[in-house]
C-alpha atoms as a PDB file:
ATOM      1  CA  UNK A   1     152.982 119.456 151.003  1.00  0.00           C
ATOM      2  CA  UNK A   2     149.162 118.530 151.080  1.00  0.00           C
ATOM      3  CA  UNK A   3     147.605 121.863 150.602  1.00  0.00           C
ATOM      4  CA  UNK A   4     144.644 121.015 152.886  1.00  0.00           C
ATOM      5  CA  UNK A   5     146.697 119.841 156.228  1.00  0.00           C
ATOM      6  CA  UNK A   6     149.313 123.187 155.222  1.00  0.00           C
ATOM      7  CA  UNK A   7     146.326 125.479 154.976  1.00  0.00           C
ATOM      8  CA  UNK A   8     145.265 124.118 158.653  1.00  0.00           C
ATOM      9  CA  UNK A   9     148.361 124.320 159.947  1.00  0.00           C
ATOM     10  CA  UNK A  10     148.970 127.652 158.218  1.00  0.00           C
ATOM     11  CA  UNK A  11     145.303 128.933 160.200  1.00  0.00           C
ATOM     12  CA  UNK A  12     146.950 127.768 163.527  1.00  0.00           C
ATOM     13  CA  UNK A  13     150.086 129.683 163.404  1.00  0.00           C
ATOM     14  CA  UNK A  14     148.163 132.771 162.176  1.00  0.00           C
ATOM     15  CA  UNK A  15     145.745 132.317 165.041  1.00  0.00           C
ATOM     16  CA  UNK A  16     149.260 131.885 167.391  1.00  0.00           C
ATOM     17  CA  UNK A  17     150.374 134.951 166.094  1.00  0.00           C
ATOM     18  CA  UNK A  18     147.921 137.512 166.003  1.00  0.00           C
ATOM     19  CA  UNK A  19     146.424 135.951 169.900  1.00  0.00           C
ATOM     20  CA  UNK A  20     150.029 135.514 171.648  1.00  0.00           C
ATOM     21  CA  UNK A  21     149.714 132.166 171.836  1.00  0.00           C
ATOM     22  CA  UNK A  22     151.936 129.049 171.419  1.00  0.00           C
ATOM     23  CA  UNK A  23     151.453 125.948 169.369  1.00  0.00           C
ATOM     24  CA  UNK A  24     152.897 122.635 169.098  1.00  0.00           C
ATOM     25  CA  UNK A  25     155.853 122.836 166.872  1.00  0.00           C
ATOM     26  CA  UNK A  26     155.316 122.729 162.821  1.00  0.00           C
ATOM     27  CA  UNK A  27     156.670 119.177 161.117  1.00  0.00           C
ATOM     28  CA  UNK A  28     160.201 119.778 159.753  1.00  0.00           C
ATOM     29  CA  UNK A  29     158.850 118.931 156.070  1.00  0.00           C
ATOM     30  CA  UNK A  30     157.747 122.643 156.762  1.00  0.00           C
ATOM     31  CA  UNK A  31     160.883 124.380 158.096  1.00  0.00           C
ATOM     32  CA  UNK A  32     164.009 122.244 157.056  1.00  0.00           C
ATOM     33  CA  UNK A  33     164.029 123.018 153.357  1.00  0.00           C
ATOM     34  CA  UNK A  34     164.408 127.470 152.816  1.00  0.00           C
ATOM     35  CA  UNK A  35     162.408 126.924 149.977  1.00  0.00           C
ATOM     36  CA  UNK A  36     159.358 125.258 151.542  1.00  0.00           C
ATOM     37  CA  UNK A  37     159.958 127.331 154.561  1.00  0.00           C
ATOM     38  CA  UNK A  38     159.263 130.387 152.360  1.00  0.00           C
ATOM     39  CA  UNK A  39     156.029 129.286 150.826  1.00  0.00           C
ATOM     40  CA  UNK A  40     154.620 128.106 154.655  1.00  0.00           C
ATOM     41  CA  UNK A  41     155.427 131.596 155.857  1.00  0.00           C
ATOM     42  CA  UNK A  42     153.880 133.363 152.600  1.00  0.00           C
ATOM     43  CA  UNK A  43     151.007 131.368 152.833  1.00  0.00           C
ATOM     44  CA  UNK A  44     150.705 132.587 156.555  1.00  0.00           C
ATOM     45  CA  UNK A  45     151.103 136.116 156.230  1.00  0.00           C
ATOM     46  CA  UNK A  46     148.664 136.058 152.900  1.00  0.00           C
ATOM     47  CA  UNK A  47     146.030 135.372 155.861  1.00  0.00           C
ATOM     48  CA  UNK A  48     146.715 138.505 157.954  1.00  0.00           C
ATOM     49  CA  UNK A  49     144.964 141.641 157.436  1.00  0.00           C
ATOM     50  CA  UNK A  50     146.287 143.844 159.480  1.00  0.00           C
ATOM     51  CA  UNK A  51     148.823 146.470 158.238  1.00  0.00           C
ATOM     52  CA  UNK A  52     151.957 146.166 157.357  1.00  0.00           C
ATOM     53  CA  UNK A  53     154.599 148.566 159.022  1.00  0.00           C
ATOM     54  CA  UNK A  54     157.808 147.227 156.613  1.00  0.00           C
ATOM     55  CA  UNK A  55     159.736 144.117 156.414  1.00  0.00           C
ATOM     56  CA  UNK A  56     162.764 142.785 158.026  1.00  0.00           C
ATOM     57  CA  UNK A  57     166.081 140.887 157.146  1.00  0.00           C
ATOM     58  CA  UNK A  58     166.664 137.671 158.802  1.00  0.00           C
ATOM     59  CA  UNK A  59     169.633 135.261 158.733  1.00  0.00           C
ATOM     60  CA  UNK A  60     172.289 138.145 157.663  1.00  0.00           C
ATOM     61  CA  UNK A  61     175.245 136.932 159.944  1.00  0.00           C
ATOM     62  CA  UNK A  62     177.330 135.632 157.580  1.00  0.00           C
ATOM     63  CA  UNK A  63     178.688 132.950 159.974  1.00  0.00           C
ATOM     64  CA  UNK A  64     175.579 132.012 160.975  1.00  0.00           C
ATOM     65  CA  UNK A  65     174.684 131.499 157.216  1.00  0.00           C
ATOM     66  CA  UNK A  66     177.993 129.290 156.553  1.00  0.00           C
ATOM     67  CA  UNK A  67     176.902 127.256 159.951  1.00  0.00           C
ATOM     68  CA  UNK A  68     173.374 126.734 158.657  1.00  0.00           C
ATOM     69  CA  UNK A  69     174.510 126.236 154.694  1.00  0.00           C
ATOM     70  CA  UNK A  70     172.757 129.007 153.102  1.00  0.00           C
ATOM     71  CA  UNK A  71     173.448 131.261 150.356  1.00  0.00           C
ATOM     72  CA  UNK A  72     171.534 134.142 151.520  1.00  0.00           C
ATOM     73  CA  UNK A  73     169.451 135.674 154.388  1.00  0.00           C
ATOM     74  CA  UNK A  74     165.256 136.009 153.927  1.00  0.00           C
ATOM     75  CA  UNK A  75     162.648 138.575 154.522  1.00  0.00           C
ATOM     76  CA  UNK A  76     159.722 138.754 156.141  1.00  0.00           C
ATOM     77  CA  UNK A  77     156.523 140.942 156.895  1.00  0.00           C
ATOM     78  CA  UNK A  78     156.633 142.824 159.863  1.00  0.00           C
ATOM     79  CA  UNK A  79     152.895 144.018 161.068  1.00  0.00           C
ATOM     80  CA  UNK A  80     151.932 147.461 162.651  1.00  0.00           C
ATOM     81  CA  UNK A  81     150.556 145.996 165.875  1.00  0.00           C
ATOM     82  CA  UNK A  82     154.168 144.457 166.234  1.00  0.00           C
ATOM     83  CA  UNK A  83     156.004 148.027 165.768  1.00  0.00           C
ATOM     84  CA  UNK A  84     156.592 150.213 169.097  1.00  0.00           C
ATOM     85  CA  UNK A  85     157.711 153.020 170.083  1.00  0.00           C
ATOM     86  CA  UNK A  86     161.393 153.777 171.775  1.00  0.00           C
ATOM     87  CA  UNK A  87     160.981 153.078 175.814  1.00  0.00           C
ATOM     88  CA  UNK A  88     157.778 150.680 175.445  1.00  0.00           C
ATOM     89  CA  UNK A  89     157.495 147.500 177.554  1.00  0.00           C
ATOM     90  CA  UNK A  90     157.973 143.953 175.613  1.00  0.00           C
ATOM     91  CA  UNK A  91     156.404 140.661 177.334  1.00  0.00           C
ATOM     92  CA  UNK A  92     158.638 137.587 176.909  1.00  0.00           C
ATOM     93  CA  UNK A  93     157.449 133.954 177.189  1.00  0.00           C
ATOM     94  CA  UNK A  94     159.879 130.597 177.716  1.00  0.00           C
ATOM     95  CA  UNK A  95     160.147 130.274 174.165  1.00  0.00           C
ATOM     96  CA  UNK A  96     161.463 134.021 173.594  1.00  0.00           C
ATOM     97  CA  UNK A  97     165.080 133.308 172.111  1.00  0.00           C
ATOM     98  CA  UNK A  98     166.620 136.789 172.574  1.00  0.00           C
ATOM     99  CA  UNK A  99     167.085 140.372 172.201  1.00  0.00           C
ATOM    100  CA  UNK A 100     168.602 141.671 168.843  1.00  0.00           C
ATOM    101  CA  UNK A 101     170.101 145.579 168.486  1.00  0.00           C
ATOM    102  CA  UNK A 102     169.895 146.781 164.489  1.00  0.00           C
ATOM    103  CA  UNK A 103     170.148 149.894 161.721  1.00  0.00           C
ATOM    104  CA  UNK A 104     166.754 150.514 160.613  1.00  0.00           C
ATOM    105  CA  UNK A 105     165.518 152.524 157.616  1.00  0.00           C
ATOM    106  CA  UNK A 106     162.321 154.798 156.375  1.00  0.00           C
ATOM    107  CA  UNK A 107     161.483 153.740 152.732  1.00  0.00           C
ATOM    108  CA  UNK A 108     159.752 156.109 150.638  1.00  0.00           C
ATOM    109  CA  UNK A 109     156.107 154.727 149.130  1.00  0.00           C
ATOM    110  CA  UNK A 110     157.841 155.670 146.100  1.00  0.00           C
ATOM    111  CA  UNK A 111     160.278 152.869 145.541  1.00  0.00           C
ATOM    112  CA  UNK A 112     157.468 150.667 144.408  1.00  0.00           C
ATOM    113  CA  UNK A 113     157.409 152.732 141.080  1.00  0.00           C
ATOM    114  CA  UNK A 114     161.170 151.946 140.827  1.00  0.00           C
ATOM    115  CA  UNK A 115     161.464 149.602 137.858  1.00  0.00           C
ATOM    116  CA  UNK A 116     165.748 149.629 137.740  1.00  0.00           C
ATOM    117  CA  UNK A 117     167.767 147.239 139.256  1.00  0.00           C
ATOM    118  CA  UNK A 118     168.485 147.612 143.122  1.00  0.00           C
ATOM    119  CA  UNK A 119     171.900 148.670 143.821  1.00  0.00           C
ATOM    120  CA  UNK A 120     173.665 150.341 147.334  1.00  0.00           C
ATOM    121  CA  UNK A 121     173.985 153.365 145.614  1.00  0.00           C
ATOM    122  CA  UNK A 122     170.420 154.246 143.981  1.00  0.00           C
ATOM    123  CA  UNK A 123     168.428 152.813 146.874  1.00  0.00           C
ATOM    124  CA  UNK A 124     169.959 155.637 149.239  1.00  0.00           C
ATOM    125  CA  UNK A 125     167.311 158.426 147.165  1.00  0.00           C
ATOM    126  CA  UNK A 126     164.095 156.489 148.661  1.00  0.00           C
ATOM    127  CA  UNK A 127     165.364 156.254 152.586  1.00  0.00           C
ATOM    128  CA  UNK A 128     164.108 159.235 154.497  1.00  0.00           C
ATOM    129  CA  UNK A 129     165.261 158.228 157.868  1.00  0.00           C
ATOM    130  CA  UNK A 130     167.369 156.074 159.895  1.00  0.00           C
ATOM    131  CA  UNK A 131     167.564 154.638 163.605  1.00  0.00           C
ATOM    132  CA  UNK A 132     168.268 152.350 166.040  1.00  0.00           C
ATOM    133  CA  UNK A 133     166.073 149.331 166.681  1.00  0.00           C
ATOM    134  CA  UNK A 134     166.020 146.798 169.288  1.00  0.00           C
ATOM    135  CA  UNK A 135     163.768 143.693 168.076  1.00  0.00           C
ATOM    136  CA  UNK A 136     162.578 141.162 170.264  1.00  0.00           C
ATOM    137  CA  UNK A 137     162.817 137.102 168.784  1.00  0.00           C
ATOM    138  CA  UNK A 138     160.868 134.046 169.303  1.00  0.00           C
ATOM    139  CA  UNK A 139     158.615 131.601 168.166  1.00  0.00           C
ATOM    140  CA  UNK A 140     154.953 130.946 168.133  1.00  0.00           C
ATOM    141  CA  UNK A 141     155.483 127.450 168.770  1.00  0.00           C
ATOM    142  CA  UNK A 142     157.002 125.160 171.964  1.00  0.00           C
ATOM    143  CA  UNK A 143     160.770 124.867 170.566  1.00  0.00           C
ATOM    144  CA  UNK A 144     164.063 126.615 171.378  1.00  0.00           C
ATOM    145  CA  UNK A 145     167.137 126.998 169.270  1.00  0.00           C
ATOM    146  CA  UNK A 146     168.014 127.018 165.835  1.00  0.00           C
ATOM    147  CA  UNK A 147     168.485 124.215 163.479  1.00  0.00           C
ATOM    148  CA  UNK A 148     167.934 125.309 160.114  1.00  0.00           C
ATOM    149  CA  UNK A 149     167.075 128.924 158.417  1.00  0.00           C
ATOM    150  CA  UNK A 150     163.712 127.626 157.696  1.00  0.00           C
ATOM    151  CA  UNK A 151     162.595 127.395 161.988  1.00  0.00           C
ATOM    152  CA  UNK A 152     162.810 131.174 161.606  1.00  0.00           C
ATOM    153  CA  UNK A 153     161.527 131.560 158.493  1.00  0.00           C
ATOM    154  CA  UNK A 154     158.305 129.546 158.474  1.00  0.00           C
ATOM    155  CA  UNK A 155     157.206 131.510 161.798  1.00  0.00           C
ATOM    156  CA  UNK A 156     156.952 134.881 160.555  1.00  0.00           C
ATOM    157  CA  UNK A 157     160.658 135.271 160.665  1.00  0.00           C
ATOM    158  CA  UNK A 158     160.391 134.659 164.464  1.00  0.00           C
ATOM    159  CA  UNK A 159     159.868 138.078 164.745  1.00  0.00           C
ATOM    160  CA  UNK A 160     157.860 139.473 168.402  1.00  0.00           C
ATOM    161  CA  UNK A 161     158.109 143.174 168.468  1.00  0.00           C
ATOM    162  CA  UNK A 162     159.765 145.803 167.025  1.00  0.00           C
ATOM    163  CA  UNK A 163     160.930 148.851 169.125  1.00  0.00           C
ATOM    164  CA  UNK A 164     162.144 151.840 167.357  1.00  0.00           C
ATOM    165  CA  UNK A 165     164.497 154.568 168.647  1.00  0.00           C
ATOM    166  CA  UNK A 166     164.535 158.069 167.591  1.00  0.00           C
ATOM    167  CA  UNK A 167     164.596 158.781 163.896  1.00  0.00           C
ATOM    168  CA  UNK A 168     167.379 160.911 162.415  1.00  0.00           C
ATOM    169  CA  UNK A 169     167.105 162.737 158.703  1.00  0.00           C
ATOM    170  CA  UNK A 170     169.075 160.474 155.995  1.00  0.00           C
ATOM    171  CA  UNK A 171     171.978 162.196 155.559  1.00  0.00           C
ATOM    172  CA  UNK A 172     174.183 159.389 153.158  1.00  0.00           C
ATOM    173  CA  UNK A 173     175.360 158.376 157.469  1.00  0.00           C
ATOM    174  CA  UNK A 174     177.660 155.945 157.047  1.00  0.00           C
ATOM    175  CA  UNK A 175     176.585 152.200 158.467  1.00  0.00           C
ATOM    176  CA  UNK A 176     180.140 150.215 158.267  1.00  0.00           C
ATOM    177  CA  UNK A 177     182.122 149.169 160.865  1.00  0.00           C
ATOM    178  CA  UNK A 178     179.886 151.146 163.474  1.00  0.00           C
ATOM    179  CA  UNK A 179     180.890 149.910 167.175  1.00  0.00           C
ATOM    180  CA  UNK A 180     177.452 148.679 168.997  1.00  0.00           C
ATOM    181  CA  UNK A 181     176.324 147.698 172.517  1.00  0.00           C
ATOM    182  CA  UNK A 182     173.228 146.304 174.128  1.00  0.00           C
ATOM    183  CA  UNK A 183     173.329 146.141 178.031  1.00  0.00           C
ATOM    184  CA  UNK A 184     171.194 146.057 181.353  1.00  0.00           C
ATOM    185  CA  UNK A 185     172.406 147.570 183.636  1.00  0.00           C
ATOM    186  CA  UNK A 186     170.351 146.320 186.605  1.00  0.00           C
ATOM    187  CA  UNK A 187     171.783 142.346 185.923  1.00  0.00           C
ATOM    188  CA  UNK A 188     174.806 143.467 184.661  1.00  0.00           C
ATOM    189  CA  UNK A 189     174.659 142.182 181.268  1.00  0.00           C
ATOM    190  CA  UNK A 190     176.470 143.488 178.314  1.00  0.00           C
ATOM    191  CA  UNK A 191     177.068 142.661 174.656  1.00  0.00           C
ATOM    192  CA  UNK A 192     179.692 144.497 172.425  1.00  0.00           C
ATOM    193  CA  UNK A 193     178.554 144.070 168.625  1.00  0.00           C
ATOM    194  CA  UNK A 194     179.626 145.713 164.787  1.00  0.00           C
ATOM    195  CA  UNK A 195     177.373 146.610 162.293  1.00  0.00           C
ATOM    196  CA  UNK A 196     179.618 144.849 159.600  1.00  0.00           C
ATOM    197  CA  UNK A 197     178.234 141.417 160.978  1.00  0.00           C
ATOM    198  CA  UNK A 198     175.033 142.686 159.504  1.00  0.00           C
ATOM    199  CA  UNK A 199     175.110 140.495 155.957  1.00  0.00           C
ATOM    200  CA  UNK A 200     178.268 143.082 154.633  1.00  0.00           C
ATOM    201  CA  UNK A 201     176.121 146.058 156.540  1.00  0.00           C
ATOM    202  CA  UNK A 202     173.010 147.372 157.112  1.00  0.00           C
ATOM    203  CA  UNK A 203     173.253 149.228 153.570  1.00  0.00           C
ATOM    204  CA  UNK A 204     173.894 145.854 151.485  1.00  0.00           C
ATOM    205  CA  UNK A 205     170.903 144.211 153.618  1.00  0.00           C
ATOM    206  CA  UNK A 206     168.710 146.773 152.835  1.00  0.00           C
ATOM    207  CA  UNK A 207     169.280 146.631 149.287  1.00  0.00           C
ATOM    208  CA  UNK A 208     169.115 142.881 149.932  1.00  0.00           C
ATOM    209  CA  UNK A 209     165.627 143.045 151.170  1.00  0.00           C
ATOM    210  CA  UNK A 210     164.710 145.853 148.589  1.00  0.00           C
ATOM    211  CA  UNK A 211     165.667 143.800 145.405  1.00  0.00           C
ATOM    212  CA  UNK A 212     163.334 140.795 146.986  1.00  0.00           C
ATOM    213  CA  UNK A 213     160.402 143.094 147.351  1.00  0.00           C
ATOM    214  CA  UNK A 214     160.328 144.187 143.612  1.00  0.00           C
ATOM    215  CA  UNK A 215     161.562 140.350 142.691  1.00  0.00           C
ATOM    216  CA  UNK A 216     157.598 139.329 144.086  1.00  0.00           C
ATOM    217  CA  UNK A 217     156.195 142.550 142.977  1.00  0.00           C
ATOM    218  CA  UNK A 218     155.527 143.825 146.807  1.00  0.00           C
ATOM    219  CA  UNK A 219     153.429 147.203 147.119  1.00  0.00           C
ATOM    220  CA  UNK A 220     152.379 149.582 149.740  1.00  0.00           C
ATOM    221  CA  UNK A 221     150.699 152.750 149.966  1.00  0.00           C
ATOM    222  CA  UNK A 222     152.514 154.164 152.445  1.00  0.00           C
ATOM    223  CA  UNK A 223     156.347 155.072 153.753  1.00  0.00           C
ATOM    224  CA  UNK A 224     157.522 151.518 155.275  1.00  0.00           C
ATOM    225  CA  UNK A 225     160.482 150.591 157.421  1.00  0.00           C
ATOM    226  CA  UNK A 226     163.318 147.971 156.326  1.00  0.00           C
ATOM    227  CA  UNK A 227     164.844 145.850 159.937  1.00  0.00           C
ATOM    228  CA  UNK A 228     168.485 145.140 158.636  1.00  0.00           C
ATOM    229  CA  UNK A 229     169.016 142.396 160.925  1.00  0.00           C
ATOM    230  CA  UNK A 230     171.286 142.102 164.415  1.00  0.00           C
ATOM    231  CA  UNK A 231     175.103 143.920 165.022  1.00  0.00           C
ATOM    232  CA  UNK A 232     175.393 141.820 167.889  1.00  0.00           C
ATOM    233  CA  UNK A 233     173.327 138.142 167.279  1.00  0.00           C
ATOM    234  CA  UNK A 234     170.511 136.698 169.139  1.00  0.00           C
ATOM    235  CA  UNK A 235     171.686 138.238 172.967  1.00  0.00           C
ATOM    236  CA  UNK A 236     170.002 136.019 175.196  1.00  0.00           C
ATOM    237  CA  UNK A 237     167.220 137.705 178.139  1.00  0.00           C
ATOM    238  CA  UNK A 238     169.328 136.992 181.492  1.00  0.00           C
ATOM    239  CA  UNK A 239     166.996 139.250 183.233  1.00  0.00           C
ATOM    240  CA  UNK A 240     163.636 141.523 182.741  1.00  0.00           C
ATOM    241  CA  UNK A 241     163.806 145.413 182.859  1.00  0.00           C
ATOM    242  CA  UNK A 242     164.950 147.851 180.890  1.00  0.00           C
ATOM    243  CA  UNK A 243     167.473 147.053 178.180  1.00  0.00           C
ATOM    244  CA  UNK A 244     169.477 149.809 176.161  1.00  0.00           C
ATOM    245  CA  UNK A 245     171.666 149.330 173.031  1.00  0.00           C
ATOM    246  CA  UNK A 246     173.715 151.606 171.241  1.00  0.00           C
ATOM    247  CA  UNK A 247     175.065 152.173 167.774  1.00  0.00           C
ATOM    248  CA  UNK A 248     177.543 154.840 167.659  1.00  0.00           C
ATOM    249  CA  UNK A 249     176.854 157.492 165.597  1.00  0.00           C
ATOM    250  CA  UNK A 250     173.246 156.685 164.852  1.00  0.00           C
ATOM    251  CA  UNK A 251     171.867 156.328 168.320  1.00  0.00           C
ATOM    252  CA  UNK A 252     170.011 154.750 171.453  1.00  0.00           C
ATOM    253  CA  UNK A 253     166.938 152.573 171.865  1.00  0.00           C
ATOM    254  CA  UNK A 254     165.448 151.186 174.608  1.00  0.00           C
ATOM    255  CA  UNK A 255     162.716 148.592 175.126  1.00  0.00           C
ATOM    256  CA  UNK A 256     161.584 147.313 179.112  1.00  0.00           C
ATOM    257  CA  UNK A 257     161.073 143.304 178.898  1.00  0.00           C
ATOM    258  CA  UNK A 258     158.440 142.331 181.492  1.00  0.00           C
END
C-alpha cells in the first residue's frame, strides 16, 4: 500500500466519519485481505481525537466467520460521540445495513495494569457492570453487503451508534444460552436470537477483545465499555420508530431510528 494515497484515503474516511458523510467506496487492496484491513482502520482511528468510550467485537458469528474464511473476529474503537443513552433517536442513511441486539460490559481502568494472561475466569474481577445494547451498522462509504471481514473492518468496524440500556451490578450473571429478541412493534417485525451465537458467548468475546487490547498495549484512563457483538445478526431496518430488544435475564434497550 503506497503510504501517501493510504494516508489520503485514510483523511477521507476520517472526515466521513466524524461529519456523517458518505464516500466513494475504498479499493479492495484495502478491505479484502484482514490483515491490511486492520492496518487501514488503525491508521484511521490513530487520526481521531475524540474520546474513546470502549471497543467492540466484530465478526463473532461463528458461521458467519466459516462463510467469510476467518479464524477469528476483530476489534475496533468505539468513540464517545457514537455512545447513547437507552431510548435516544438513531438517523439511518441507504447505506445503514442493520440493527444488531448485544451483552455489553463496564471494564475497570484497572485492567490496563493487568500483566497475566487473559482468561474467562480472571477477566470477570475488572467488569463492574453489564447491559443490553442495541448497535446500529453501516458504512461510511456507497456499498451494501458483506463480502469479506475486511469491508467491516477497514470502516471503523462499520460501527454508527451505540445505544446502551440500563446497567446492572456484575454479579458473575450468567451470558450462555440466554434467549433474545429485537422487535417493532409498529411494522410488525421481530427477530428471535441466542447469546451463544455471540463467538462461544459474550464472556469468551470479551476476553477475546481483552487479550487484543493488552496484545497492542491499549490504555485508557478511564472505566471503558467492551460491545460483544450481535445474539441475533445484522436484523435488517424494515421500518423507522422505535425498536426494542430483549435479553432475558439481563434486560431491555431501546433506540428510535428516524
Amino acid at each position: 500500500m503506497n503510504n501517501k494515497s493510504t494516508d489520503k484515503l485514510a483523511n477521507k474516511l476520517v472526515n466521513a466519519f466524524l461529519k456523517n458523510k458518505i464516500i466513494s467506496p475504498l479499493p479492495k487492496k484495502y478491505t479484502k485481505k484482514i490483515s491490511n484491513a486492520q492496518i487501514f482502520r488503525k491508521l484511521c482511528e490513530s487520526k481521531i481525537k475524540k474520546p474513546i468510550s470502549g471497543f467492540k467485537a466484530a465478526g463473532t458469528g461463528i458461521a458467519v466467520l466459516k462463510k467469510l474464511k476467518e479464524k477469528e473476529p476483530f476489534y475496533a474503537s468505539v468513540y464517545k460521540h457514537n455512545v447513547l443513552n437507552n431510548k435516544k433517536t438513531v438517523k439511518i442513511n441507504k447505506f445503514t445495513m442493520g440493527i444488531e441486539l448485544e451483552v455489553c460490559y463496564l471494564i475497570k481502568k484497572n485492567f490496563f495494569n493487568f500483566k497475566q494472561k487473559v482468561t474467562k475466569k480472571n477477566i470477570k474481577k475488572f467488569i463492574t457492570h453489564i447491559a443490553p445494547c442495541i448497535e446500529v451498522v453501516g458504512y461510511r462509504q456507497k456499498k451494501k453487503g458483506i463480502k469479506s471481514l475486511g469491508d467491516l473492518c477497514s470502516d471503523f468496524g462499520a460501527n454508527v451508534k451505540f445505544v446502551i440500556g440500563p446497567k446492572k451490578k456484575f454479579k458473575n450473571q450468567n451470558v450462555k444460552n440466554l434467549k433474545t429478541n429485537i422487535y417493532n412493534i409498529k411494522i410488525k417485525q421481530s427477530v428471535f436470537g441466542n447469546t451463544n451465537t455471540v463467538y462461544i458467548d459474550p464472556l469468551n468475546s470479551l476476553r477475546f477483545v481483552l487479550s487484543k487490547l493488552q496484545k497492542d498495549k491499549i490504555i485508557l484512563d478511564k472505566n471503558f465499555y467492551v460491545f460483544t457483538g450481535s445474539s441475533v445478526g445484522v436484523v435488517p431496518i424494515l421500518g423507522k420508530g422505535i425498536y426494542k430488544g430483549v435479553i432475558n435475564k439481563i434486560g431491555s434497550v431501546s433506540a428510535k431510528i428516524s
